[in-house]
C-alpha atoms as a PDB file:
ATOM      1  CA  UNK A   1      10.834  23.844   0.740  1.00  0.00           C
ATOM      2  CA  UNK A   2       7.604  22.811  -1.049  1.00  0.00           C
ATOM      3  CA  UNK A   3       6.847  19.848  -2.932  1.00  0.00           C
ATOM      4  CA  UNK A   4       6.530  22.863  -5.900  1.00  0.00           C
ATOM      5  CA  UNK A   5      10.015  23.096  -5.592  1.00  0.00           C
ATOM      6  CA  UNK A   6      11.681  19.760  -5.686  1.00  0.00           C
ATOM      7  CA  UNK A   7      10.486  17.906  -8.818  1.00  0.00           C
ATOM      8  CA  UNK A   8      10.936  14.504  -7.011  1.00  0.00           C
ATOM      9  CA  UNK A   9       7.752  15.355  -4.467  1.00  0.00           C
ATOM     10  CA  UNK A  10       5.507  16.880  -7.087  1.00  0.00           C
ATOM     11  CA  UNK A  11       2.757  15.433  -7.694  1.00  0.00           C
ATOM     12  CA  UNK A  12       2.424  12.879 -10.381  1.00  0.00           C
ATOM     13  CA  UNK A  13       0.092  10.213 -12.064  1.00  0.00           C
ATOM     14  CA  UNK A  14       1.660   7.377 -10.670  1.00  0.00           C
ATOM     15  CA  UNK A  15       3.605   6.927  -7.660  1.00  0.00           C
ATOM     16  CA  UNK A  16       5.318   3.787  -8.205  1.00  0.00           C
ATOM     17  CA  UNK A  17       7.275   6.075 -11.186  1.00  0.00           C
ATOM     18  CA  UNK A  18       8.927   8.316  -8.710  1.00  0.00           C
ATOM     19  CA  UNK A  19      12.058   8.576  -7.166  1.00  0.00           C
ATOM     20  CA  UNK A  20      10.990   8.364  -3.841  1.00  0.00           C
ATOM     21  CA  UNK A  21       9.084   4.779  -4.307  1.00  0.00           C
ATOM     22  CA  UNK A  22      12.046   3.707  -5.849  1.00  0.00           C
ATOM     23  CA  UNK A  23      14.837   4.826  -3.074  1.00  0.00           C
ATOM     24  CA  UNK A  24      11.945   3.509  -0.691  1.00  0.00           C
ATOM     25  CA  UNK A  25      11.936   0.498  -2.046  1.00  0.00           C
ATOM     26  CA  UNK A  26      15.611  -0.101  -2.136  1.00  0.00           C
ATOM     27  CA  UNK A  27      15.050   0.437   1.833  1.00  0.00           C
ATOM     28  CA  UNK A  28      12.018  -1.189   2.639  1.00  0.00           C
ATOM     29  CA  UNK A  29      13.056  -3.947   5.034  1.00  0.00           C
ATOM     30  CA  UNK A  30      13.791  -3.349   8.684  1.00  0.00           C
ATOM     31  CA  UNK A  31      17.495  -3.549   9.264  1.00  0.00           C
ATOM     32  CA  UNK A  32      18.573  -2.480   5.325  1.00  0.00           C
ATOM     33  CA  UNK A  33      19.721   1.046   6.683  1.00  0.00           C
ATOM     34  CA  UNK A  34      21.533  -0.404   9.556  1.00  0.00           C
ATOM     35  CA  UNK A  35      23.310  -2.902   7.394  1.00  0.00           C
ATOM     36  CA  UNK A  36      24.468  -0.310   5.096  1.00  0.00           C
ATOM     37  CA  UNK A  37      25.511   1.711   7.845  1.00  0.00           C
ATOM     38  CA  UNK A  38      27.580  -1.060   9.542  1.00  0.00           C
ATOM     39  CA  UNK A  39      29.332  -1.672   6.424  1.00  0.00           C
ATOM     40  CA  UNK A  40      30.467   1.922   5.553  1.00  0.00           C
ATOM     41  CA  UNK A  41      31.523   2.065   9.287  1.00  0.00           C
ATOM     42  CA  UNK A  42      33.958  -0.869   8.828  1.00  0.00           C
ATOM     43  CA  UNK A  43      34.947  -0.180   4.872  1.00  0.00           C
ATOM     44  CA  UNK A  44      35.119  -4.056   4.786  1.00  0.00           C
ATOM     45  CA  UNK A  45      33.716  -6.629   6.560  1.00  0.00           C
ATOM     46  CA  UNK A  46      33.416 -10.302   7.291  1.00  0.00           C
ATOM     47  CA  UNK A  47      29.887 -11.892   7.503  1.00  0.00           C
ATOM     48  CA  UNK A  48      30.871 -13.013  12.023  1.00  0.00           C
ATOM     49  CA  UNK A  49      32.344  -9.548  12.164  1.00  0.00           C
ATOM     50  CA  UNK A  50      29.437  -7.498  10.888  1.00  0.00           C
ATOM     51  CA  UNK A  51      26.969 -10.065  13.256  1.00  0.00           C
ATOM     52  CA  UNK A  52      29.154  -9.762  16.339  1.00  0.00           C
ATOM     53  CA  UNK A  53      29.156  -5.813  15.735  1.00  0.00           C
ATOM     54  CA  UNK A  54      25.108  -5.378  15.228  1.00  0.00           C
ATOM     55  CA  UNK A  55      24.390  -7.807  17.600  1.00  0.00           C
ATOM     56  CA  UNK A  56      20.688  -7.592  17.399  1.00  0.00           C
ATOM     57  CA  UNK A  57      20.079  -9.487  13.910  1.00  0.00           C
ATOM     58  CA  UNK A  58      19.800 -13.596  13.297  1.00  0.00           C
ATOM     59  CA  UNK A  59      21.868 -15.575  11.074  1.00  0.00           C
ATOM     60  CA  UNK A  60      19.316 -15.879   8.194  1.00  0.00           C
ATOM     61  CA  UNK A  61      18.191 -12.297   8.790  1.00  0.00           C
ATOM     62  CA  UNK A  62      21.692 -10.985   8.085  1.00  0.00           C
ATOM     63  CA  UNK A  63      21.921 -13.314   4.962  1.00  0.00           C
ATOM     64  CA  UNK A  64      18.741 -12.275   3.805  1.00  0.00           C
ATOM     65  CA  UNK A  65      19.472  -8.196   4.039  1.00  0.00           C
ATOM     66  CA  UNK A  66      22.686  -8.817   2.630  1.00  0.00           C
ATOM     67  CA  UNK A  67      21.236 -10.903  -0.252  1.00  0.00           C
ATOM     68  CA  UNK A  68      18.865  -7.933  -0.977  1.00  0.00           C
ATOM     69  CA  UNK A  69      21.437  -5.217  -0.651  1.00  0.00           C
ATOM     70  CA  UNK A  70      23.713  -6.946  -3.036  1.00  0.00           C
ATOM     71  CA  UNK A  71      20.764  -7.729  -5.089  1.00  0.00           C
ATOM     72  CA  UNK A  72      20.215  -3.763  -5.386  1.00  0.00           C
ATOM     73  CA  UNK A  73      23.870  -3.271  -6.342  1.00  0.00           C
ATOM     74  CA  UNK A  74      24.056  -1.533  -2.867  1.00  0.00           C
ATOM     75  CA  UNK A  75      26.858  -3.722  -1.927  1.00  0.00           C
ATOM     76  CA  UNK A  76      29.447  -6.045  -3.169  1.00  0.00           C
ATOM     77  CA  UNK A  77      30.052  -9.304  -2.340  1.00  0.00           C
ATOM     78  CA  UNK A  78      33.350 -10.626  -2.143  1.00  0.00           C
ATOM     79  CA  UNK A  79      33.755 -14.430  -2.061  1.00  0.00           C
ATOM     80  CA  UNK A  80      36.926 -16.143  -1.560  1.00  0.00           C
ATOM     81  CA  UNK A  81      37.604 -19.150  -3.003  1.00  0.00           C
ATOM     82  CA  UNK A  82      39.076 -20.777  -0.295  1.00  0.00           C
ATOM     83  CA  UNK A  83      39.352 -23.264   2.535  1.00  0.00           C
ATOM     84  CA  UNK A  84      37.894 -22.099   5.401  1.00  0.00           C
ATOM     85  CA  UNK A  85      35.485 -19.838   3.043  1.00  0.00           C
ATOM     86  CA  UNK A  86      36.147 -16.284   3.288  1.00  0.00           C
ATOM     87  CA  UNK A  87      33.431 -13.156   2.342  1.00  0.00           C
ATOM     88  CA  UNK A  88      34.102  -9.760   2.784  1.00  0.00           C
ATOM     89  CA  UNK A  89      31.543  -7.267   2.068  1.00  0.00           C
ATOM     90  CA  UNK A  90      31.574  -3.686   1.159  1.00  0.00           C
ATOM     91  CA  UNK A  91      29.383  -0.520  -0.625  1.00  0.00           C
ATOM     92  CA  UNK A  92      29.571  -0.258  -3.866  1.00  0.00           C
ATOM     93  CA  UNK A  93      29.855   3.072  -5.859  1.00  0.00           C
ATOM     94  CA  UNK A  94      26.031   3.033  -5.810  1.00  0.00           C
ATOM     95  CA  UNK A  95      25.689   2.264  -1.577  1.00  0.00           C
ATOM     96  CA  UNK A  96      28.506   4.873  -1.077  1.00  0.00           C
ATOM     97  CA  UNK A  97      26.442   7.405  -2.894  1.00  0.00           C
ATOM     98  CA  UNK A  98      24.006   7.089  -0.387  1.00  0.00           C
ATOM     99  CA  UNK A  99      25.861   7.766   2.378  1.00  0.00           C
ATOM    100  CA  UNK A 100      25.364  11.685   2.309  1.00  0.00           C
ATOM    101  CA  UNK A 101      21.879  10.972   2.932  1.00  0.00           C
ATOM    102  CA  UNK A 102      22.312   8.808   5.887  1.00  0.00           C
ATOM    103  CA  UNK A 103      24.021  11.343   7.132  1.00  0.00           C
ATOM    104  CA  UNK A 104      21.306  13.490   6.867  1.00  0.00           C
ATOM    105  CA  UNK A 105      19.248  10.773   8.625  1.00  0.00           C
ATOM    106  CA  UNK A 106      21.609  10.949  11.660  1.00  0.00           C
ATOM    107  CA  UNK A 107      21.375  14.741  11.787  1.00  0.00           C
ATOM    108  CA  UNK A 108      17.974  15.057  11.334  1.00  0.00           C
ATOM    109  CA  UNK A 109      17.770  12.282  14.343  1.00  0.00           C
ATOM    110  CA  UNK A 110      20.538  13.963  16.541  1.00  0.00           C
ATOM    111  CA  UNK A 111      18.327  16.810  16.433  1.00  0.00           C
ATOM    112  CA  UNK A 112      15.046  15.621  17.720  1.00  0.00           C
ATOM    113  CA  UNK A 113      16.296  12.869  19.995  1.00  0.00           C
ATOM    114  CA  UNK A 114      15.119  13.864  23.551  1.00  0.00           C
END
């Protein structure tokens, strides 16, 4: 497919008006895609579940990424007012429409992983 074809990779006067810069900046950050991922994996999740199960991000990193996400209306938030303090997190409509296209990601990885 050429960029002729798709009207999001046409050419334009200025980039920071296209799709593309705006999905990209939505995932700009390093572990945005693999938070997103973790939480569609698990439907819902607490903030020491979703940790224990990436396992490769700090405390404040995870805050932060979630912060941003949620920020985006990527994901929802779900505090409970309680004692001990409960949050759950999960995609919202918007972060589950992007899920077809992390699929894609996966495939298009699957393929060329040697």
């Amino acid at each position: 497919m050429t960029s002729d074809e798709r009207d999001c990779l046409k050419e334009v006067e200025s980039f920071d008006k296209t799709g593309f810069n705006y999905t990209m900046s939505l995932f700009t950050g390093k572990y945005k895609l693999t938070v997103l991922y973790a939480i569609y994996r698990h439907d819902v999740i607490r903030f020491n579940a979703l940790q224990k199960y990436l396992n490769l991000l700090s405390h404040k990193t995870l805050s932060n990424t979630l912060k941003e996400l949620e920020q985006d209306d990527l994901i929802i938030k779900h505090d409970y007012k309680e004692i001990p303090p409960k949050v759950e997190y999960s995609l919202s409509d918007k972060g589950k429409s992007f899920i077809p296209i992390l699929y894609a990601m996966c495939d298009w990885g699957e393929k060329f992983i040697k």
